[in-house]
C-alpha atoms as a PDB file:
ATOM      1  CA  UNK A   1      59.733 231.595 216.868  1.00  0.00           C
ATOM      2  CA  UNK A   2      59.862 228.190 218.290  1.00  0.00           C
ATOM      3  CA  UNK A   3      60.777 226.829 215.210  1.00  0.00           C
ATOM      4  CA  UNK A   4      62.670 229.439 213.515  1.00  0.00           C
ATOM      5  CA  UNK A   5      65.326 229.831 216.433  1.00  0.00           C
ATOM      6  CA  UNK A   6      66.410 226.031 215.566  1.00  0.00           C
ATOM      7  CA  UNK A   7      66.800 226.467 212.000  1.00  0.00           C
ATOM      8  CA  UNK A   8      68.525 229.804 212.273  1.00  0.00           C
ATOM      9  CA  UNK A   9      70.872 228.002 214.927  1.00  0.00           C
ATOM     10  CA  UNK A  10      71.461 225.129 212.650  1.00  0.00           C
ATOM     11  CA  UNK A  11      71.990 227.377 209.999  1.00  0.00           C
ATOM     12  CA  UNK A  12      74.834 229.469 211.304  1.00  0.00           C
ATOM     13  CA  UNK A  13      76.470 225.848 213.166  1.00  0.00           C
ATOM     14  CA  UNK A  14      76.295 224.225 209.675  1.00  0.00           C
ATOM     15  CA  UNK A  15      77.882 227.469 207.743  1.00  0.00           C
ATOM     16  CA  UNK A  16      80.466 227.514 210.291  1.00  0.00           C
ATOM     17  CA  UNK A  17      81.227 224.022 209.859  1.00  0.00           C
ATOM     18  CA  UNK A  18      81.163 223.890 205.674  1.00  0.00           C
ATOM     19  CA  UNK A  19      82.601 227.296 205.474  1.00  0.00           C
ATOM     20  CA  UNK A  20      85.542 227.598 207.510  1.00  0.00           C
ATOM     21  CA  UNK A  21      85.764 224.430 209.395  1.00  0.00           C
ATOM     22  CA  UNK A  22      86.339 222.037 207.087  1.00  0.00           C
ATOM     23  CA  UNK A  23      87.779 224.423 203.921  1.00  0.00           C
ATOM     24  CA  UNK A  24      90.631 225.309 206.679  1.00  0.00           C
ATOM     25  CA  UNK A  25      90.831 221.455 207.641  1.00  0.00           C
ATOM     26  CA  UNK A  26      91.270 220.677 204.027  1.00  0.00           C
ATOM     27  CA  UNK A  27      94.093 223.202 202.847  1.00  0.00           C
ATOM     28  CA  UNK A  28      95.687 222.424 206.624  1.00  0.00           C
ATOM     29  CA  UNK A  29      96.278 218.469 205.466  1.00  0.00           C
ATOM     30  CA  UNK A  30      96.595 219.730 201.523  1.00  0.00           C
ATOM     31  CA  UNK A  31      99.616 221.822 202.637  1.00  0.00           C
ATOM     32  CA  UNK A  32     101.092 219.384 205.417  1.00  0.00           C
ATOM     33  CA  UNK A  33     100.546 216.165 202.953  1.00  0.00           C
ATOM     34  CA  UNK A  34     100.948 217.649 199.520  1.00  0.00           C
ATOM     35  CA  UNK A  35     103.030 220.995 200.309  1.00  0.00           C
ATOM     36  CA  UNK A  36     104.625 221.144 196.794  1.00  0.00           C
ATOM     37  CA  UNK A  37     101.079 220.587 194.861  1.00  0.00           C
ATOM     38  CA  UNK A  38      99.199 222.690 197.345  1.00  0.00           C
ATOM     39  CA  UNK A  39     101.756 225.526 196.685  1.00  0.00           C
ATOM     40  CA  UNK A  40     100.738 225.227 192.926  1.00  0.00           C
ATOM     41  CA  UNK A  41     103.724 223.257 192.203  1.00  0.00           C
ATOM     42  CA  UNK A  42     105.918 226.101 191.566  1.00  0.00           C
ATOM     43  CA  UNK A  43     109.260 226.578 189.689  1.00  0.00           C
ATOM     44  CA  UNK A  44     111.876 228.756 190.537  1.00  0.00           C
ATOM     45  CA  UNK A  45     114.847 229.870 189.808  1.00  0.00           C
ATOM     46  CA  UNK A  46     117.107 232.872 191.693  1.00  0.00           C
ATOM     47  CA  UNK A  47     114.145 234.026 192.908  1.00  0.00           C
ATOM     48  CA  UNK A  48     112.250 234.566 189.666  1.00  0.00           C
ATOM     49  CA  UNK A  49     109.263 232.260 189.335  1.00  0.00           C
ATOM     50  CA  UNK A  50     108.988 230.544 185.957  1.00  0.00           C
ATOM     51  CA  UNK A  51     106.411 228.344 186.136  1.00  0.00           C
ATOM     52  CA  UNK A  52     104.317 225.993 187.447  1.00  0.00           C
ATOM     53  CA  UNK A  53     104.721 221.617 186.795  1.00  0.00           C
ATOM     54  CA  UNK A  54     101.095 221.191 186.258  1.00  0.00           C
ATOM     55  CA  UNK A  55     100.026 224.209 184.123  1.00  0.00           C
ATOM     56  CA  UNK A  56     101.543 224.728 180.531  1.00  0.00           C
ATOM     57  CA  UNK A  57     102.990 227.393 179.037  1.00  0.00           C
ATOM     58  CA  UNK A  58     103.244 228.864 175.796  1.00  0.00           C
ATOM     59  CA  UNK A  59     106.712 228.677 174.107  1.00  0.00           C
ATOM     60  CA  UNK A  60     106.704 229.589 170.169  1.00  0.00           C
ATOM     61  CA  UNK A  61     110.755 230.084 169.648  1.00  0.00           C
ATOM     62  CA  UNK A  62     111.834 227.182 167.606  1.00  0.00           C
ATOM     63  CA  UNK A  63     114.940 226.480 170.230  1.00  0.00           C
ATOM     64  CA  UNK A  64     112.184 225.356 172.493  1.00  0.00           C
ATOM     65  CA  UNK A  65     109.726 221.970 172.715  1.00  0.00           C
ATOM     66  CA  UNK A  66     106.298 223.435 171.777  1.00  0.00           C
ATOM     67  CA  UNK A  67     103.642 222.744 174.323  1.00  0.00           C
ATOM     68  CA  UNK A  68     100.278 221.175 173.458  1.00  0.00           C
ATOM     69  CA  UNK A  69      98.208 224.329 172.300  1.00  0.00           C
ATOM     70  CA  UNK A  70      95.614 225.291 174.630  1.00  0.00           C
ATOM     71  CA  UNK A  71      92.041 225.186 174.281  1.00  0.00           C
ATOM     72  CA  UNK A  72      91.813 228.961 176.560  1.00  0.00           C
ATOM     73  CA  UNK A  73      93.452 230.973 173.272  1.00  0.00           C
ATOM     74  CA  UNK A  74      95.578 230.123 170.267  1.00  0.00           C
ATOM     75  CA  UNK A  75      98.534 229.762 171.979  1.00  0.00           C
ATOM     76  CA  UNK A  76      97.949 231.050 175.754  1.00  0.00           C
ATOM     77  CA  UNK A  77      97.301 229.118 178.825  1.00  0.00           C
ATOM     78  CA  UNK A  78      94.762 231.556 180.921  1.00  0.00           C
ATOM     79  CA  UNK A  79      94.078 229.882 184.011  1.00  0.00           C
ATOM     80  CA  UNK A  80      91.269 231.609 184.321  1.00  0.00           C
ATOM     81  CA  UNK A  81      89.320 230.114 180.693  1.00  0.00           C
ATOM     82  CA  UNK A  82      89.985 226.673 181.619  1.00  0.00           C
ATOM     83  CA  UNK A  83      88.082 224.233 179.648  1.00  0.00           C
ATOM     84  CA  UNK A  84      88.243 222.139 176.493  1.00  0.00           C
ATOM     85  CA  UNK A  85      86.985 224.568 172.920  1.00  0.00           C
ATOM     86  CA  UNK A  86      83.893 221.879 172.499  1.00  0.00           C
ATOM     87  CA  UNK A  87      84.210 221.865 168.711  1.00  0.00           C
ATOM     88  CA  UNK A  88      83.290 219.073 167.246  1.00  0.00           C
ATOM     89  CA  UNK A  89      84.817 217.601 164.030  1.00  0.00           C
ATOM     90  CA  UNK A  90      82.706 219.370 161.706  1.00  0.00           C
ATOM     91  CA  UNK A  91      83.473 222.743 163.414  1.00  0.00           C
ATOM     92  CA  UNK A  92      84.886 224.734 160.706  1.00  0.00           C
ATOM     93  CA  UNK A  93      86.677 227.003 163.376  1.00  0.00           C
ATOM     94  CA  UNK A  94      88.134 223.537 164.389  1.00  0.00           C
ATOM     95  CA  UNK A  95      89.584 222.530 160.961  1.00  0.00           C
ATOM     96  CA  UNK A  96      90.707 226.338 160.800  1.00  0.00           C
ATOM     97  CA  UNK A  97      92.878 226.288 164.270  1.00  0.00           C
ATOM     98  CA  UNK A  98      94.454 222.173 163.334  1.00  0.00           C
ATOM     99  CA  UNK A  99      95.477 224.116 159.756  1.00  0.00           C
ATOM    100  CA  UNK A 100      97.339 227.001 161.624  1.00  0.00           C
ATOM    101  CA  UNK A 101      98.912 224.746 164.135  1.00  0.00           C
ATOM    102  CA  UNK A 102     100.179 222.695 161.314  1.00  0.00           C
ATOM    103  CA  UNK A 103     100.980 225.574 159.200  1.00  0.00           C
ATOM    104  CA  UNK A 104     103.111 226.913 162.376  1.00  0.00           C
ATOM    105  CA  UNK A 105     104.720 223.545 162.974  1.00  0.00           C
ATOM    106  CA  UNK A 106     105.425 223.524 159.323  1.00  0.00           C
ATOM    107  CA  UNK A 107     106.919 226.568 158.794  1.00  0.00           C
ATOM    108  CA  UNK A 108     109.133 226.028 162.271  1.00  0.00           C
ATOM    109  CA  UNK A 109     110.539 222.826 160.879  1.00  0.00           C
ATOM    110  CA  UNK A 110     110.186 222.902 156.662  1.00  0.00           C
ATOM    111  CA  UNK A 111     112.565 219.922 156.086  1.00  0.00           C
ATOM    112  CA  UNK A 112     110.415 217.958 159.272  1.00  0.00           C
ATOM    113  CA  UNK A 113     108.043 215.532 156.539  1.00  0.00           C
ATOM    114  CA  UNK A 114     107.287 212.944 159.548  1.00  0.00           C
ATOM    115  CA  UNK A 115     103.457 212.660 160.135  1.00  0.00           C
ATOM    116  CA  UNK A 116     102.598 215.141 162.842  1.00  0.00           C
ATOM    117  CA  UNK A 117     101.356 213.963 166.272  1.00  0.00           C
ATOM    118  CA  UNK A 118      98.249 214.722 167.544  1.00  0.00           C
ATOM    119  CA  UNK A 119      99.013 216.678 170.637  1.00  0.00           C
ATOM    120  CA  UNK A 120     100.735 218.964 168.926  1.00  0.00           C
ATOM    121  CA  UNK A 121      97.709 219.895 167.226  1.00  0.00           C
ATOM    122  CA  UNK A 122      94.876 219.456 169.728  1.00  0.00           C
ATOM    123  CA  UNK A 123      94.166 221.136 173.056  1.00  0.00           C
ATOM    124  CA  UNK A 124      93.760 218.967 175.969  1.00  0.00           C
ATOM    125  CA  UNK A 125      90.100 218.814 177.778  1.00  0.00           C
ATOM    126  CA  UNK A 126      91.320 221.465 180.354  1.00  0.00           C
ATOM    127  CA  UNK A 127      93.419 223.785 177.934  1.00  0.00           C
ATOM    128  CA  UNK A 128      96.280 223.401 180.853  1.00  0.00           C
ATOM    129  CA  UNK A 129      98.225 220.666 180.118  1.00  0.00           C
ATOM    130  CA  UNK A 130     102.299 220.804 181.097  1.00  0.00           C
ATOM    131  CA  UNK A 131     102.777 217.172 179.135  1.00  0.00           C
ATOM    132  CA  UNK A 132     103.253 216.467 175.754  1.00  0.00           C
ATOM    133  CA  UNK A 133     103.846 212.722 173.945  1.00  0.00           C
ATOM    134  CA  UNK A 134     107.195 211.402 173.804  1.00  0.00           C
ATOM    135  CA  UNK A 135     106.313 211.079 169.691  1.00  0.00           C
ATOM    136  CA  UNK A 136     105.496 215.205 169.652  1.00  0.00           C
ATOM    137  CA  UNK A 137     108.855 215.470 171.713  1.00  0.00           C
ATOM    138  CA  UNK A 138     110.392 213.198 168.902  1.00  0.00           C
ATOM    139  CA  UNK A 139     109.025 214.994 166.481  1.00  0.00           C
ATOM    140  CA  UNK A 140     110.311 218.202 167.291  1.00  0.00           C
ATOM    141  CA  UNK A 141     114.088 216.766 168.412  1.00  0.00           C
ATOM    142  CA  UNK A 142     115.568 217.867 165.035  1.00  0.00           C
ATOM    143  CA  UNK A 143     114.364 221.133 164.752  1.00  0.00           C
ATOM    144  CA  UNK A 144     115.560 221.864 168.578  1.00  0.00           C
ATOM    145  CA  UNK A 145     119.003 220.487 168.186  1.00  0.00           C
ATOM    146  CA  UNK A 146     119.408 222.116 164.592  1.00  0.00           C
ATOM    147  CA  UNK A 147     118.182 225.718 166.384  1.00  0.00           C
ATOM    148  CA  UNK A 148     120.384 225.244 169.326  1.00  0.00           C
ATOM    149  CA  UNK A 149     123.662 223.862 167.445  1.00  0.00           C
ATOM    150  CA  UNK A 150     123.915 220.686 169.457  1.00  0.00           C
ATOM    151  CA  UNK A 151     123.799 217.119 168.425  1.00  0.00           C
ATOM    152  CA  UNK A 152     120.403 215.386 168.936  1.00  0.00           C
ATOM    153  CA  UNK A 153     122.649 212.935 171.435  1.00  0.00           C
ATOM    154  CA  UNK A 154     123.078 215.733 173.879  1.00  0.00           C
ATOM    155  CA  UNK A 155     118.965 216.454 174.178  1.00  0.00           C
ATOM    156  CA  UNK A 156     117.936 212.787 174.152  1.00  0.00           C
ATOM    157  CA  UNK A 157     118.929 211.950 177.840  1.00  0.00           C
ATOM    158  CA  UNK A 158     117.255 215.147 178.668  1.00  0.00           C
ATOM    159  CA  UNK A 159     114.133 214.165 177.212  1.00  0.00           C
ATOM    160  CA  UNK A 160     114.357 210.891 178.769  1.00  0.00           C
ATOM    161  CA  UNK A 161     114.671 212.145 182.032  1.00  0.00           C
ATOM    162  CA  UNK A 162     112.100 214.631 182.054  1.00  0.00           C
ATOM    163  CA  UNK A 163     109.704 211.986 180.571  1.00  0.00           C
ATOM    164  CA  UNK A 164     106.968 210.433 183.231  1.00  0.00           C
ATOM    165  CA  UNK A 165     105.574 207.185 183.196  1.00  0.00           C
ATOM    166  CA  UNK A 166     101.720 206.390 184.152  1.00  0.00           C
ATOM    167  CA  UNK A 167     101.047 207.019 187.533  1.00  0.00           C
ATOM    168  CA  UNK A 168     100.818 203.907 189.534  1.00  0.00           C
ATOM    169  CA  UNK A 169     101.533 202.125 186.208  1.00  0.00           C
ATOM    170  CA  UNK A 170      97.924 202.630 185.018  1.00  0.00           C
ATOM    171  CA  UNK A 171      96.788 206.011 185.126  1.00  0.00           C
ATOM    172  CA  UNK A 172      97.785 208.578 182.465  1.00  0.00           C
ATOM    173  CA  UNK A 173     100.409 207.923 179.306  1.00  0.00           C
ATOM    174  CA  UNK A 174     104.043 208.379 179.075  1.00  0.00           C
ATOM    175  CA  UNK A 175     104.240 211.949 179.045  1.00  0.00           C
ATOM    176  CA  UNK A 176     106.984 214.576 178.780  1.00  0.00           C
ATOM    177  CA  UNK A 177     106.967 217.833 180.911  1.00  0.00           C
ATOM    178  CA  UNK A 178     107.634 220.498 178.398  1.00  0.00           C
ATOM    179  CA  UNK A 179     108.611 223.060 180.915  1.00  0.00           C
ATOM    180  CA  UNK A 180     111.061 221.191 183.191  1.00  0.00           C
ATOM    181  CA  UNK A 181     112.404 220.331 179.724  1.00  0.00           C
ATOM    182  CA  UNK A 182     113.210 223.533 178.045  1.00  0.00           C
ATOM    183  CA  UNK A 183     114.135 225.037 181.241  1.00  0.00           C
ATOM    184  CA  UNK A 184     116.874 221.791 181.326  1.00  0.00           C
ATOM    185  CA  UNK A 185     117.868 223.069 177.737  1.00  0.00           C
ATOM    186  CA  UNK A 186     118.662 226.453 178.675  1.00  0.00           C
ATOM    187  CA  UNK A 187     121.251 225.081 181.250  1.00  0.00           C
ATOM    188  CA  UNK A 188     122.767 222.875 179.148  1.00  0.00           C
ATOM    189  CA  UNK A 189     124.527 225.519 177.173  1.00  0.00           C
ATOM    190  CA  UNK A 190     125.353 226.865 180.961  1.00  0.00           C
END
C-alpha cells in the first residue's frame, strides 16, 4: 500500500494534467491566437456554410476550377479517410484512376490539347488539399470562361488574387485556393 498510494496519486495528478489541463490550455491559446484556423477556417455566406479554406472540395461542373482529386474517394474529400492512396507507380489501380481523371478532364475540355498538369491528376499526401497550381488553374481558364460566357480577361485578376505565395517565402508553392475562387466566380455574374 505504501507504494501503490503514490503511483495511484501520481497517476490521477498526471491524467489530470495531460487530459484536461493542458488539451484545454491548448485550444484556449489555439482559439485566442489562431481563432479563424481553430474554428476550421470556415466560409460563409448568408448564413449557409460553404466550406472550409483548408479542406477541398469536390466540384465536377465544367463552369467551375476542378480541385486536385482526393486520395479519400474518386472525387470526394471525406475528412474522415484522410491519407495519401499509397500506390505506387506500378499500381495498376493507379494507372487506372490517372486514365479516368484524364479521360474526365478530356472530355470537360475536348478542344484543351495543352499537356495536363500534374495536380490535376494526382491526390495530395493528405487527400485534403484546398490548392491547386497556378498551371492546373491555367489550364482549365478556357474551358471556365467558354462555360460561363465571359472573356478569359474578366477571370484572370480573379485567379490572381486568390493565388498564395509560399509562406514566409519558403515554405509551400504558389498555390491557388480553388474554393475562394469559384465561390469569387459565382459573384461575378452577381
Amino acid at each position: 500500500m505504501k507504494i501503490l498510494r503514490p503511483l495511484i496519486g501520481s497517476f490521477i495528478v498526471l491524467s489530470a494534467i495531460t487530459g484536461i489541463v493542458y488539451p484545454l490550455a491548448v485550444t484556449g491559446v489555439g482559439k485566442v491566437a489562431f481563432s479563424d484556423q481553430a474554428g476550421g477556417s470556415l466560409i460563409q455566406q448568408e448564413g449557409k456554410l460553404l466550406g472550409s479554406r483548408l479542406i477541398g472540395q469536390t466540384f465536377s461542373d465544367p463552369k467551375y476550377f476542378w480541385s486536385r482529386p482526393s486520395a479519400s474517394g474518386t472525387f470526394s474529400y471525406n475528412g474522415l479517410a484522410s491519407g495519401g492512396a499509397n500506390q505506387g507507380p506500378t499500381n495498376p489501380a493507379l494507372k487506372a484512376a490517372l486514365e479516368d481523371r484524364i479521360k474526365a478532364l478530356h472530355e470537360a475540355d475536348p478542344t484543351n490539347t495543352r499537356a495536363i498538369p500534374v495536380d490535376l491528376v494526382t491526390a495530395s499526401g493528405s487527400g485534403l488539399d484546398p490548392h491547386i497550381s497556378p498551371a492546373a488553374a491555367e489550364y482549365q481558364l478556357q474551358r471556365v470562361a467558354r462555360v460561363r460566357g465571359i472573356a478569359q480577361e474578366q477571370i484572370r485578376p480573379l485567379l490572381e488574387k486568390y493565388t498564395e505565395s509560399a509562406q514566409f517565402g519558403i515554405l509551400g508553392e504558389t498555390r491557388v485556393n480553388v474554393l475562394e475562387l469559384n465561390l469569387a466566380l459565382d459573384q461575378l455574374k452577381k
